[in-house]
C-alpha atoms as a PDB file:
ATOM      1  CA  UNK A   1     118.254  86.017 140.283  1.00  0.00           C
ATOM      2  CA  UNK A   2     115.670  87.872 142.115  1.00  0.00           C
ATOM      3  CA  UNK A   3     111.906  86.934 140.553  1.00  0.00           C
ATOM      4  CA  UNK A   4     108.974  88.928 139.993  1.00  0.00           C
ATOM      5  CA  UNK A   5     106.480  87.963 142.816  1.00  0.00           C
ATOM      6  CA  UNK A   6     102.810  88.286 141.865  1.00  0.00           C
ATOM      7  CA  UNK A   7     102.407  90.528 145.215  1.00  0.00           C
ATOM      8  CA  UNK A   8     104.670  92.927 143.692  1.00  0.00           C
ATOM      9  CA  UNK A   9     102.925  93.267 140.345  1.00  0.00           C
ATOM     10  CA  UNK A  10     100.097  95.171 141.089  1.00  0.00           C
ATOM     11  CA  UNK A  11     102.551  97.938 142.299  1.00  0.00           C
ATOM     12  CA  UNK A  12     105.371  97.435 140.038  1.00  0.00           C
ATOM     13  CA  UNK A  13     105.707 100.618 138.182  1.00  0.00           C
ATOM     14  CA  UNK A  14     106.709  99.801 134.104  1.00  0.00           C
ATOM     15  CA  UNK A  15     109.357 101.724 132.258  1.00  0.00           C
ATOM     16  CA  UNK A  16     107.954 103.971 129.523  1.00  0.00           C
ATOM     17  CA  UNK A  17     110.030 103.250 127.064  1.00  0.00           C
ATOM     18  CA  UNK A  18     110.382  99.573 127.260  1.00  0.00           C
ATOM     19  CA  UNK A  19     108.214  96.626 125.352  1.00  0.00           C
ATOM     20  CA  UNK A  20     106.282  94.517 128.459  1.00  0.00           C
ATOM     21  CA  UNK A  21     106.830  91.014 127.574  1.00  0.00           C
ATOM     22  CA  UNK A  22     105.010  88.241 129.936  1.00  0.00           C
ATOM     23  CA  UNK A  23     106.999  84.897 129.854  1.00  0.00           C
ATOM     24  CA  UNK A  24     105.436  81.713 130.646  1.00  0.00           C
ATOM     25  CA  UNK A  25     106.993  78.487 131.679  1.00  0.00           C
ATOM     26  CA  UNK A  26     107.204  76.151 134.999  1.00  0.00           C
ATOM     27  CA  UNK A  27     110.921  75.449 134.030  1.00  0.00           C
ATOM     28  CA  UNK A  28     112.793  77.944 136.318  1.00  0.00           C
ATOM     29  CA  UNK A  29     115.735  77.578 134.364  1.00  0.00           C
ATOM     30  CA  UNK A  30     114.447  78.218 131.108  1.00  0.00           C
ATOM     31  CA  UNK A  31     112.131  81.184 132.608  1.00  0.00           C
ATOM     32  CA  UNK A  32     115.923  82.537 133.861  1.00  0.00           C
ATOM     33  CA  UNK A  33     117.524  81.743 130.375  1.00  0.00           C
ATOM     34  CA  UNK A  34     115.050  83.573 128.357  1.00  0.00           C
ATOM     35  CA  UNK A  35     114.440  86.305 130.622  1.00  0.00           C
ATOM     36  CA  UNK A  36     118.151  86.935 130.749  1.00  0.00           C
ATOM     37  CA  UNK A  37     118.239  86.796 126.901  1.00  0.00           C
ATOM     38  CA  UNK A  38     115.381  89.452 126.666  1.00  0.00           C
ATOM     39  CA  UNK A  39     115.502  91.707 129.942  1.00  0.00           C
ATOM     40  CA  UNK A  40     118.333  94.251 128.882  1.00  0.00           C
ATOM     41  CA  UNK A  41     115.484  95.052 125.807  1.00  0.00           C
ATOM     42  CA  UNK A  42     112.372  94.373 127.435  1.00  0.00           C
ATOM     43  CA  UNK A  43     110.473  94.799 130.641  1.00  0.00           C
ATOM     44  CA  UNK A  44     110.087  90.853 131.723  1.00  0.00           C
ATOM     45  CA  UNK A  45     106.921  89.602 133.997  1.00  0.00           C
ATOM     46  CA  UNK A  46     106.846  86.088 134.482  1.00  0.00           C
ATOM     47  CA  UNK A  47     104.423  83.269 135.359  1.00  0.00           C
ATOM     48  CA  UNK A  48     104.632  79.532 136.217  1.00  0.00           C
ATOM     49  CA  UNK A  49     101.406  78.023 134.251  1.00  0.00           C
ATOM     50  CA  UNK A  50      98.302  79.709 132.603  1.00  0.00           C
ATOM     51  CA  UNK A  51      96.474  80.537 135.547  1.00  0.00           C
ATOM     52  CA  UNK A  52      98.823  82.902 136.671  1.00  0.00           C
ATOM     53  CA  UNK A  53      99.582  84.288 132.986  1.00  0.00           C
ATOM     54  CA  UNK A  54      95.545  85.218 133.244  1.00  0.00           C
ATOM     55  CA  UNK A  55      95.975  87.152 136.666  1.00  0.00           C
ATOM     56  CA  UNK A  56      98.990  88.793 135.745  1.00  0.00           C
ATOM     57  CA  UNK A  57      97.332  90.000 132.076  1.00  0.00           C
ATOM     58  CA  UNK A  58      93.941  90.945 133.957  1.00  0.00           C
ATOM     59  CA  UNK A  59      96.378  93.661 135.896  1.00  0.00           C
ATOM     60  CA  UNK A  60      99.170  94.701 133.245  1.00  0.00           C
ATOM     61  CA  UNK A  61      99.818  96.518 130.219  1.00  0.00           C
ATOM     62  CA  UNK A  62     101.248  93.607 128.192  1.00  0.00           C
ATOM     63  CA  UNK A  63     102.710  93.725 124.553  1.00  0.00           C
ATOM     64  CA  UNK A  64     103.356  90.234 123.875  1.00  0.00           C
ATOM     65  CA  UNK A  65     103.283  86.705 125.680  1.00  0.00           C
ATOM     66  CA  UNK A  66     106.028  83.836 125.036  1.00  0.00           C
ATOM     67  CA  UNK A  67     104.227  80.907 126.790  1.00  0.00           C
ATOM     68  CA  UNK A  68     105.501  76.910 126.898  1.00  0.00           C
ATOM     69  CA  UNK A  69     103.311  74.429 125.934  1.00  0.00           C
ATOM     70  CA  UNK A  70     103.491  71.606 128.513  1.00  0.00           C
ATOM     71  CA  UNK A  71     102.636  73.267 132.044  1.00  0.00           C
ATOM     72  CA  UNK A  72     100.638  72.192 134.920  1.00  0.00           C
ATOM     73  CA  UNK A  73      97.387  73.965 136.073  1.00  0.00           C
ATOM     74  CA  UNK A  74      96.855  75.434 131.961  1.00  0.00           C
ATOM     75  CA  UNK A  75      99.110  74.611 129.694  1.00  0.00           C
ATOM     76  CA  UNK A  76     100.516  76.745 126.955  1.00  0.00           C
ATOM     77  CA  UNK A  77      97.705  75.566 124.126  1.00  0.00           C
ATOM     78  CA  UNK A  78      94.352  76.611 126.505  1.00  0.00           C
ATOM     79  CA  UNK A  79      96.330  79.722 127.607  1.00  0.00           C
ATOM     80  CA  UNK A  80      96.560  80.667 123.857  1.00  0.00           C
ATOM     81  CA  UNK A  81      93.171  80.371 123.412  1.00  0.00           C
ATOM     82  CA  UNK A  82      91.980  82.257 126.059  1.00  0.00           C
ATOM     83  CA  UNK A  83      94.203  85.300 125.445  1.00  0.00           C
ATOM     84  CA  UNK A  84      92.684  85.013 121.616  1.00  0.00           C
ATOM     85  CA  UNK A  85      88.979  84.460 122.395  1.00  0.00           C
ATOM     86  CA  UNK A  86      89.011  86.857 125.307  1.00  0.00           C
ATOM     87  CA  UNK A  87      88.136  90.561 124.083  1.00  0.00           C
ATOM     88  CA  UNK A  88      90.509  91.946 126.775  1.00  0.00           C
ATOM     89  CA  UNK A  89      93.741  90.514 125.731  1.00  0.00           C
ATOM     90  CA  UNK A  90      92.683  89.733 122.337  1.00  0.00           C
ATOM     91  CA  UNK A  91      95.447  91.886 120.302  1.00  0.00           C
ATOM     92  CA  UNK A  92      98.042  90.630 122.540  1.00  0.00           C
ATOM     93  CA  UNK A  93     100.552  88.162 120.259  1.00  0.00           C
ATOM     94  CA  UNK A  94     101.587  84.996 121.697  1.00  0.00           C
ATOM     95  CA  UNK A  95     104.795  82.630 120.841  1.00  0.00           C
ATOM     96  CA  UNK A  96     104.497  79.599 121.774  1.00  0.00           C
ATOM     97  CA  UNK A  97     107.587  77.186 122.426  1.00  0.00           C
ATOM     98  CA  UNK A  98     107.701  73.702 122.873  1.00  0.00           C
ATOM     99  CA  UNK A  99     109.650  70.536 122.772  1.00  0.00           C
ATOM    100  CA  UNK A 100     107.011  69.209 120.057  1.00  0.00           C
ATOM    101  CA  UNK A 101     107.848  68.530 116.674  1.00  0.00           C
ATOM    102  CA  UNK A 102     106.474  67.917 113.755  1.00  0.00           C
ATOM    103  CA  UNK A 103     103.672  70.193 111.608  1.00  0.00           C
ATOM    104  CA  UNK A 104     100.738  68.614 113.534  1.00  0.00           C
ATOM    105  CA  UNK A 105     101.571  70.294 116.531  1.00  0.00           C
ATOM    106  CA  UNK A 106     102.748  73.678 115.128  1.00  0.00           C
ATOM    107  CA  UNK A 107      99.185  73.264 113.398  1.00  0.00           C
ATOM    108  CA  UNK A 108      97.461  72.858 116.714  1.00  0.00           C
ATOM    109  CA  UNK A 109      99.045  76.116 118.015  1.00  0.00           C
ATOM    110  CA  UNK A 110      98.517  78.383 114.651  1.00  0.00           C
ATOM    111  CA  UNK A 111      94.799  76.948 114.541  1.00  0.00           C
ATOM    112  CA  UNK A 112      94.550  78.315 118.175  1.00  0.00           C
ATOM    113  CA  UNK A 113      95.407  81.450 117.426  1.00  0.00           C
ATOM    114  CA  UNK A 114      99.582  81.837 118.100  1.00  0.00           C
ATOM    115  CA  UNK A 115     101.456  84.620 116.273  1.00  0.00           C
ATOM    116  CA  UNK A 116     104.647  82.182 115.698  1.00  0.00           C
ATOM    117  CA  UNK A 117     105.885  78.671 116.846  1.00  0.00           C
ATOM    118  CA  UNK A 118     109.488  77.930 118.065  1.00  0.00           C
ATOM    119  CA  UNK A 119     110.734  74.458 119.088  1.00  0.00           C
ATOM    120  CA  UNK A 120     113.126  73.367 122.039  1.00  0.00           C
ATOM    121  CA  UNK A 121     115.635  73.947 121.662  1.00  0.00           C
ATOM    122  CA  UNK A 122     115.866  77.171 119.673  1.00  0.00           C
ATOM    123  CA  UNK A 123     118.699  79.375 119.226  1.00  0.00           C
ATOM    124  CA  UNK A 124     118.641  82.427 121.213  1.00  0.00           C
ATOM    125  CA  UNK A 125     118.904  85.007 118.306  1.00  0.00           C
ATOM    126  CA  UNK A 126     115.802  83.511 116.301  1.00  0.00           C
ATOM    127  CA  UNK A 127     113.565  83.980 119.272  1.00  0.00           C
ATOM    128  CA  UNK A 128     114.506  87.441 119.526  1.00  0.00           C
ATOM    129  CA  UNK A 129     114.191  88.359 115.841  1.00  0.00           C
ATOM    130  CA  UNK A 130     110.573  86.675 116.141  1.00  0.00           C
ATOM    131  CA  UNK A 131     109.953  88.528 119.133  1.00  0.00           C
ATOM    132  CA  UNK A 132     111.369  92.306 117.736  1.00  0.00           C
ATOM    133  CA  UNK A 133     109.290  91.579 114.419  1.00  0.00           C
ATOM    134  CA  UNK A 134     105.997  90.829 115.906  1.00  0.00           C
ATOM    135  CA  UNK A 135     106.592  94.292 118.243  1.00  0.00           C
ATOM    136  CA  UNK A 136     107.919  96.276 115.312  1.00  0.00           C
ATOM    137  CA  UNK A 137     105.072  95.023 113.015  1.00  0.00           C
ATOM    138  CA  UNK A 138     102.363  96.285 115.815  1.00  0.00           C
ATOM    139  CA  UNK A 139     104.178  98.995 116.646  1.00  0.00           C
ATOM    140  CA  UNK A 140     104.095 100.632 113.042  1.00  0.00           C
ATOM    141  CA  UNK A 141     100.619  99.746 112.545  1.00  0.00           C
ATOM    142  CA  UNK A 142      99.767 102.007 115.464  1.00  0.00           C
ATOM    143  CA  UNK A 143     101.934 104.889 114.633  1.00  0.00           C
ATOM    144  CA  UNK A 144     100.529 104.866 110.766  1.00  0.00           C
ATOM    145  CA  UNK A 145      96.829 104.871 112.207  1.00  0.00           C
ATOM    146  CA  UNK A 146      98.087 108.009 114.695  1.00  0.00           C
ATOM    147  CA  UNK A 147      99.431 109.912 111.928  1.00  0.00           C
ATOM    148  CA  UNK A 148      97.531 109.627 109.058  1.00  0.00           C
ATOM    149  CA  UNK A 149      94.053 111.590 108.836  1.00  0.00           C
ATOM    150  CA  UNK A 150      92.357 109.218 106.764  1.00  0.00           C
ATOM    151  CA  UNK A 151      93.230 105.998 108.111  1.00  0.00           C
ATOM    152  CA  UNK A 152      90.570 103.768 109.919  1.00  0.00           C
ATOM    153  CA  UNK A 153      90.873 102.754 113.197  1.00  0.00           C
ATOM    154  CA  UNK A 154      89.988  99.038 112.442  1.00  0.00           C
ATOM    155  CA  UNK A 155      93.489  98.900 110.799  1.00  0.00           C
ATOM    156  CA  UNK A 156      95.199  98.488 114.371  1.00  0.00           C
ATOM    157  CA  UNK A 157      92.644  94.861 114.691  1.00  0.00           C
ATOM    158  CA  UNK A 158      94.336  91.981 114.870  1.00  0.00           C
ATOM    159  CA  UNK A 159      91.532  89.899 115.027  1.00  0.00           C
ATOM    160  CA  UNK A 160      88.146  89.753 114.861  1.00  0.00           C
ATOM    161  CA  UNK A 161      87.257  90.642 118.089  1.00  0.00           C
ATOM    162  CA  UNK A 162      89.636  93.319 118.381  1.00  0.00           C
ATOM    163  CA  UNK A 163      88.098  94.908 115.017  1.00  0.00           C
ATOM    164  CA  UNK A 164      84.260  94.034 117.023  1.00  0.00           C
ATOM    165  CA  UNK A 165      85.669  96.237 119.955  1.00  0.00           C
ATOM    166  CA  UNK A 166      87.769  99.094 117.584  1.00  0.00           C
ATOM    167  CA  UNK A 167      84.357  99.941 115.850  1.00  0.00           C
ATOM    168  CA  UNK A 168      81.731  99.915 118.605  1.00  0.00           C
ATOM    169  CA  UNK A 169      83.836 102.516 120.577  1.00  0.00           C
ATOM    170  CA  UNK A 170      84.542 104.214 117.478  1.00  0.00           C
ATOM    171  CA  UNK A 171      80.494 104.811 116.689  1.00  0.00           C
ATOM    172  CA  UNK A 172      80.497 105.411 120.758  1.00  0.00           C
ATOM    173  CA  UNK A 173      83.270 108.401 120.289  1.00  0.00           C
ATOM    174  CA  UNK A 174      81.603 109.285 116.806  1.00  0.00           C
ATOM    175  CA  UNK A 175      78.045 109.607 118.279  1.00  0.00           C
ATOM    176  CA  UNK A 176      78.885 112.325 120.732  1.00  0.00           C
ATOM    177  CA  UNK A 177      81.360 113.636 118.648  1.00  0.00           C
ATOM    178  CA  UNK A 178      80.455 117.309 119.297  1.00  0.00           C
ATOM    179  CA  UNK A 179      80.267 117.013 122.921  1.00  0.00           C
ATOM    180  CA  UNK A 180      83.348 118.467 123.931  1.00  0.00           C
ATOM    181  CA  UNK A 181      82.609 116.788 128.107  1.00  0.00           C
ATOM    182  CA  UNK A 182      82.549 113.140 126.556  1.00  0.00           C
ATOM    183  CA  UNK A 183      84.866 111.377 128.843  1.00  0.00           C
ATOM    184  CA  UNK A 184      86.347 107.654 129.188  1.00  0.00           C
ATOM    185  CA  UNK A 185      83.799 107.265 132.006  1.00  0.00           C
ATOM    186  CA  UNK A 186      81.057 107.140 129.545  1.00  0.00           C
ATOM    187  CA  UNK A 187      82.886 105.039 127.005  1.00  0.00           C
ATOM    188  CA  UNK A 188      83.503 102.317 129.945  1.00  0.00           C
ATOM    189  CA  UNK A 189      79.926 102.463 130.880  1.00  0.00           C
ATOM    190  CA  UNK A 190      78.715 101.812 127.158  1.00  0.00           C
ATOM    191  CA  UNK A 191      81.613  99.142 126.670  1.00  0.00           C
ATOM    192  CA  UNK A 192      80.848  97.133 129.689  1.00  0.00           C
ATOM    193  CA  UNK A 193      83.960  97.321 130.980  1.00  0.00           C
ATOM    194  CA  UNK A 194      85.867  99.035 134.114  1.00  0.00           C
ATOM    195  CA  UNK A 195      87.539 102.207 133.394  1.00  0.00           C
ATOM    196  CA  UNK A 196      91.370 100.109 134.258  1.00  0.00           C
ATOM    197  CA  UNK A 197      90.163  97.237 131.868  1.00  0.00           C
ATOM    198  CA  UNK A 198      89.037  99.812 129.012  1.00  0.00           C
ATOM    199  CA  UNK A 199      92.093 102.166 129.434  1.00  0.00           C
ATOM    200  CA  UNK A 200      94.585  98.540 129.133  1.00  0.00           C
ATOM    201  CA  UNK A 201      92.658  97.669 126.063  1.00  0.00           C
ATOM    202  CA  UNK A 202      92.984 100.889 124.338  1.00  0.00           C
ATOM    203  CA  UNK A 203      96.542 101.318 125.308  1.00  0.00           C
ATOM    204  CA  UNK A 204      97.483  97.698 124.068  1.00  0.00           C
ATOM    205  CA  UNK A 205      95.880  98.126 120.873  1.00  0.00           C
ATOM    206  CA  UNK A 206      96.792 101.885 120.082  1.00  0.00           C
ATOM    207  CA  UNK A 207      99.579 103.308 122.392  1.00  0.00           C
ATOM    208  CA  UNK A 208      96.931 106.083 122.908  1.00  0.00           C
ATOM    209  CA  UNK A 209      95.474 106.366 126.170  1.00  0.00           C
ATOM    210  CA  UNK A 210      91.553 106.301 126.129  1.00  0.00           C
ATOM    211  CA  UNK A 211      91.322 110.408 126.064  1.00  0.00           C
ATOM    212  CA  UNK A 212      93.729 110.303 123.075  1.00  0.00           C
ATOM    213  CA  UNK A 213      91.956 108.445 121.242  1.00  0.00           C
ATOM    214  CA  UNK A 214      88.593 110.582 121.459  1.00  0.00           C
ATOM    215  CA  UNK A 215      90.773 113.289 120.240  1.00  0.00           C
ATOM    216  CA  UNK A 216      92.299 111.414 117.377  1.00  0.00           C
ATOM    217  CA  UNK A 217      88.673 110.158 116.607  1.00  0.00           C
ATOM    218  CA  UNK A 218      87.432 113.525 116.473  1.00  0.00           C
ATOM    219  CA  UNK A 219      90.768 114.739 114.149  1.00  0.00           C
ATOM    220  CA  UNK A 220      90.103 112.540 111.560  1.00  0.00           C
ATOM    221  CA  UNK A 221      86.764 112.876 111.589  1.00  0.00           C
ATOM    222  CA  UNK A 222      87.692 116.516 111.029  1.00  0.00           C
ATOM    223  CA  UNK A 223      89.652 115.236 108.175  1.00  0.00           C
ATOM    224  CA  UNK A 224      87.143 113.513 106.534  1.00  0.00           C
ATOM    225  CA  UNK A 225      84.973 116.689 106.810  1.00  0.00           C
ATOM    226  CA  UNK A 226      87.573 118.558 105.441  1.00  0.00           C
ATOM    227  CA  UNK A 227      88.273 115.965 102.463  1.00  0.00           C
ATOM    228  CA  UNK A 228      84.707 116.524 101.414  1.00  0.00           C
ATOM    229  CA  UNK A 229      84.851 120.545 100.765  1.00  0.00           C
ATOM    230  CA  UNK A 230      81.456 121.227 102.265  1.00  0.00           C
ATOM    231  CA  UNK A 231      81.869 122.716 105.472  1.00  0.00           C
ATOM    232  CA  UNK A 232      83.921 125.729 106.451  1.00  0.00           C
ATOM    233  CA  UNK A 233      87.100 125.175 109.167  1.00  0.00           C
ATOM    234  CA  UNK A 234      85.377 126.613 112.040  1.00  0.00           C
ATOM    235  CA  UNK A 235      81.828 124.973 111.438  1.00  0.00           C
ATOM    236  CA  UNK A 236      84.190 121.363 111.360  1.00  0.00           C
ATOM    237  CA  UNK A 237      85.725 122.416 114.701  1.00  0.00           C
ATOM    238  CA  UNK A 238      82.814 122.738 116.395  1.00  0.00           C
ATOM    239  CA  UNK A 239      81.415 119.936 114.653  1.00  0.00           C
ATOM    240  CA  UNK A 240      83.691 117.396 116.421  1.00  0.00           C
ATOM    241  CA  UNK A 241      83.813 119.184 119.538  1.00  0.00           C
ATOM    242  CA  UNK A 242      86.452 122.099 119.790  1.00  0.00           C
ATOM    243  CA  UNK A 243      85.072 124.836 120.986  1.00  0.00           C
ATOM    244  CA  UNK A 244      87.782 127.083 119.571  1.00  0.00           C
ATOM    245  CA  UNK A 245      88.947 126.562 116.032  1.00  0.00           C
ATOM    246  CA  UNK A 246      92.292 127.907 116.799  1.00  0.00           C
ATOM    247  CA  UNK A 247      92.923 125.257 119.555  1.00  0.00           C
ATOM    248  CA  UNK A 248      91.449 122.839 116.760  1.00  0.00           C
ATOM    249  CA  UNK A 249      94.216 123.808 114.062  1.00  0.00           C
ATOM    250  CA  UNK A 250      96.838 123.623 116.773  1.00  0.00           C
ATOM    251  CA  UNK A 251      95.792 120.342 117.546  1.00  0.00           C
ATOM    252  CA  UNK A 252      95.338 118.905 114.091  1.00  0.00           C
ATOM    253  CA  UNK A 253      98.471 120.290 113.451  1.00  0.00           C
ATOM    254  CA  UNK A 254     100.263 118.607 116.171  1.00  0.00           C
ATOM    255  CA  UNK A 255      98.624 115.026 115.203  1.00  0.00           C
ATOM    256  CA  UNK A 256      98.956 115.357 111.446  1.00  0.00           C
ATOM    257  CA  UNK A 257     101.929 117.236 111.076  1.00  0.00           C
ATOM    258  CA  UNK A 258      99.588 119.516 109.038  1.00  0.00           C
ATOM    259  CA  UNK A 259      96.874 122.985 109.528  1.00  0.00           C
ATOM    260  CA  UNK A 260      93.707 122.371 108.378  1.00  0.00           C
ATOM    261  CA  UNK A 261      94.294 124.199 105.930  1.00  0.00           C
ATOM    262  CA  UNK A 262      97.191 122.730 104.153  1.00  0.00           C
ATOM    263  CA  UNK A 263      95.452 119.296 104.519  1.00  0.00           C
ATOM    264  CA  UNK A 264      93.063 120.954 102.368  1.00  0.00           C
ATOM    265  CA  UNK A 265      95.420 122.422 100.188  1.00  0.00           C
ATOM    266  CA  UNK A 266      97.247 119.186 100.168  1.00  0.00           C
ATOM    267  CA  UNK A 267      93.994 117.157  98.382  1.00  0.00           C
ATOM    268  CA  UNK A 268      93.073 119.773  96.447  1.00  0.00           C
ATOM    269  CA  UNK A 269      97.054 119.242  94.661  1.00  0.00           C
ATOM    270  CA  UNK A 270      96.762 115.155  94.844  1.00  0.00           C
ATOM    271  CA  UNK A 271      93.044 115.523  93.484  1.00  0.00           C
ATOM    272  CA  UNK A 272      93.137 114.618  89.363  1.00  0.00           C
END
């Protein structure tokens, strides 16, 4: 079976519509086993020890990481807690398997921050179901934040970092709010972080690319404008940076499945 190099990752172009999964393990036949059992799903990237889990995730969009525990160079425990104490790859779940038993070591690994704990030998259909419920579970969290106008954007943390991050580029976006050039150039700059890193971060946590989110920032904002019955339409367009209130209604349409207008209406119905 032909193996994914790390010279080719950098280049590697990833399906849209496909989960990246980054599997961990210096067993070659159980990094063929499980990456047979997942790859007609998932997009598979794979790694022999820590180290080169870290390089891989420093370059790649991943969604979740199924590490061993007993590898050479980093084993499966440190890797775990450097995905989960490093703000970059923070929000990234991580299953951890191992030929441990017992609750001390399934301890060891929850304390250190892994999202579930299967032991060797495990039957192929629970790791999947683990592995399809931690994606679903993210995966409706973001789409609930997308859609609904009132929902805050920490709801998409997973941890405390991740909520640290969500709400300092939140007050970022919400501070030039009505600056209709505020770009992800900026936001990088304020962040601290390279415009790849920032974009990875966003797009791991929300499915939104970093100029999506500005726009959904400044939509809900709208909303909550709109939910207080002070301002007029037009005044809240221009107020979070649309320069035409027109494209703004088209726009909140399109994100909240809703005009402006009937948003308002909507409250003023739900309101006792």
């Amino acid at each position: 079976m032909e193996k994914t190099i790390m010279s080719e990752i950098t280049t590697t172009k990833m399906p849209a519509d496909k989960f990246v999964i980054l599997l961990v393990d210096d067993e070659i036949d159980i990094l063929e086993y499980v990456e047979d059992m997942l790859s007609e799903k998932y997009h598979v990237l794979t790694a022999s020890n820590g180290l080169e889990a870290l390089d891989i995730l420093s370059k790649e969009i991943i969604q979740l990481v199924i590490s061993d525990v007993m590898m050479p160079e980093m084993d499966g425990y440190e890797l775990c807690d450097k995905i989960k104490s490093n703000l970059e790859f923070s929000h990234i779940p991580v299953i951890l398997l191992t030929a441990k038993s017992g609750l001390q070591a399934t301890i060891q690994g929850l304390e250190l921050g892994a999202d579930a704990y299967v032991e060797k030998p495990f039957h192929s259909d629970f790791l999947q179901v683990q592995v399809a419920s931690l994606l679903k579970n993210r995966d409706k969290i973001k789409a609930y934040f997308a859609s609904s106008p009132l929902i805050h954007i920490k709801s998409m943390a997973h941890s405390k970092g991740d909520e640290l991050f969500l709400e300092k580029l939140q007050n970022l976006i919400n501070e030039r709010l009505d600056d209709a050039d505020l770009d992800v150039d900026y936001l990088a700059d304020r962040m601290n972080m390279s415009r790849p890193t920032l974009y990875r971060k966003i797009k791991s946590i929300s499915n939104l690319s970093a100029n999506e989110l500005i726009n959904v920032t400044r939509l809900k904002k709208a909303a909550e404008l709109l939910s207080e019955g002070i301002l007029r339409i037009y005044e809240i367009s221009e107020q979070v940076g649309f320069s035409s209130h027109k494209h703004f209604g088209r726009t909140f349409s399109k994100q909240f499945g809703m005009s402006p207008k009937e948003y308002v209406q909507s409250l003023q119905r739900n309101d006792p």
